[in-house]
Protein backbone atom coordinates (compact mmCIF):
# COMPACT_ATOMS: atom_id res chain seq x y z
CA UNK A 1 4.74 3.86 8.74
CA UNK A 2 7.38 1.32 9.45
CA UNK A 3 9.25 -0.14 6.08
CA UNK A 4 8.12 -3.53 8.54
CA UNK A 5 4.31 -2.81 8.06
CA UNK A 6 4.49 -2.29 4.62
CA UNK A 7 6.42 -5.58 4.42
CA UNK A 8 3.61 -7.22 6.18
CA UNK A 9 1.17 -6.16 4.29
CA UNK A 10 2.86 -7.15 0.84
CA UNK A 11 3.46 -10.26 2.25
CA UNK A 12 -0.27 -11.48 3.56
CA UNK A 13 -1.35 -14.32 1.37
CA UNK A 14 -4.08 -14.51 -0.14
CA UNK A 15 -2.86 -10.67 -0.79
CA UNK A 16 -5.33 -8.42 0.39
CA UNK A 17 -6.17 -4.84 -1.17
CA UNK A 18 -5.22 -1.76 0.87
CA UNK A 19 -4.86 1.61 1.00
CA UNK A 20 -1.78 3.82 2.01
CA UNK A 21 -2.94 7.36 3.59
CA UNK A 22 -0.11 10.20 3.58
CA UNK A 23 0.42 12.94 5.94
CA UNK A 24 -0.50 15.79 3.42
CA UNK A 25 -3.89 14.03 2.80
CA UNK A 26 -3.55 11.82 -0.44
CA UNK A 27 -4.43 8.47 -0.63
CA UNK A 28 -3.13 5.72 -2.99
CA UNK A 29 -4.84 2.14 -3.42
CA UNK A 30 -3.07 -1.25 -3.64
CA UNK A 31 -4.89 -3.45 -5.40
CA UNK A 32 -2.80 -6.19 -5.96
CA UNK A 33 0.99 -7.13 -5.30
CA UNK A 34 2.09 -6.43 -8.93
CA UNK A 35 1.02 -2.84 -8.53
CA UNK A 36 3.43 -1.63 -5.76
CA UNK A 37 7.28 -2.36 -5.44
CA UNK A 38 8.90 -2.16 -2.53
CA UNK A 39 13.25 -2.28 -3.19
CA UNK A 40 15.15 -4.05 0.19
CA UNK A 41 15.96 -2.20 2.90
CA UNK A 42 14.29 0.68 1.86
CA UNK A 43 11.85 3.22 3.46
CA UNK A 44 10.68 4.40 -0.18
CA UNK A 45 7.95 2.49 -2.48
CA UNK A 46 6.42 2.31 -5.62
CA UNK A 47 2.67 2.81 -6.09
CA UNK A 48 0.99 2.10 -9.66
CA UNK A 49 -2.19 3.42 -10.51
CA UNK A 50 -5.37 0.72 -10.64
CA UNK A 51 -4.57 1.51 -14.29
CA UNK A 52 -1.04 1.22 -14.28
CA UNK A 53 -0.69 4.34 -15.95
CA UNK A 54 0.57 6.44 -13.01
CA UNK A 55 3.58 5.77 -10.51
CA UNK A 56 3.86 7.53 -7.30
CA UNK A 57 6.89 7.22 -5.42
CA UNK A 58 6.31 7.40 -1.28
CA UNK A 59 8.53 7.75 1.51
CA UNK A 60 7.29 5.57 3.99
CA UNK A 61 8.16 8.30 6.57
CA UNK A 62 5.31 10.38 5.43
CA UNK A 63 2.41 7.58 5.51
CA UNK A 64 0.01 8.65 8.32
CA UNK A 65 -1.96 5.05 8.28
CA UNK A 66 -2.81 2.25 5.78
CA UNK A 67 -6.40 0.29 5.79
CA UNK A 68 -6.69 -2.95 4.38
CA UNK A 69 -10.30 -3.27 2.08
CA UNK A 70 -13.18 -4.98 3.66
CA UNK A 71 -15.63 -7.22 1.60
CA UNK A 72 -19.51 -5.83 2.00
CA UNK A 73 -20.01 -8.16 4.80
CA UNK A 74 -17.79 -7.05 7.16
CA UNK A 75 -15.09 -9.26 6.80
CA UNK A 76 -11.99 -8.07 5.50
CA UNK A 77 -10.79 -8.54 1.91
């Protein structure tokens, strides 16, 4: 993933909820912009658990694909 597209998708307004997918298979939801931190210029970023209890740090190198949420009628979130 390009640090661009996760730039993009931190800055949609409304924010909308999505999902980063890594190449080794995990998967770590966004919920809202106060749960991921992304520093300048960098291709790393912070991930916080829906919780808050967990961090996961993520090169941005290694992210295979990232979904935004849709709402139950199709549209998305």
């Amino acid at each position: 993933m390009l640090v661009d597209q996760i730039d993009e998708l931190l800055a949609t307004r409304p924010f909308k909820p999505f999902t980063i997918y890594t190449s080794d298979g995990r998967h770590f939801r966004v919920r809202s912009h106060e749960f991921v931190w992304h520093p300048p210029a960098s291709r790393m970023v912070w991930v916080y658990s829906d919780r808050g209890d967990k961090a996961h740090l993520i090169d941005l190198h290694l992210v295979a694909s990232a979904t935004v949420e849709e709402t139950p009628n199709g549209e998305q979130h």
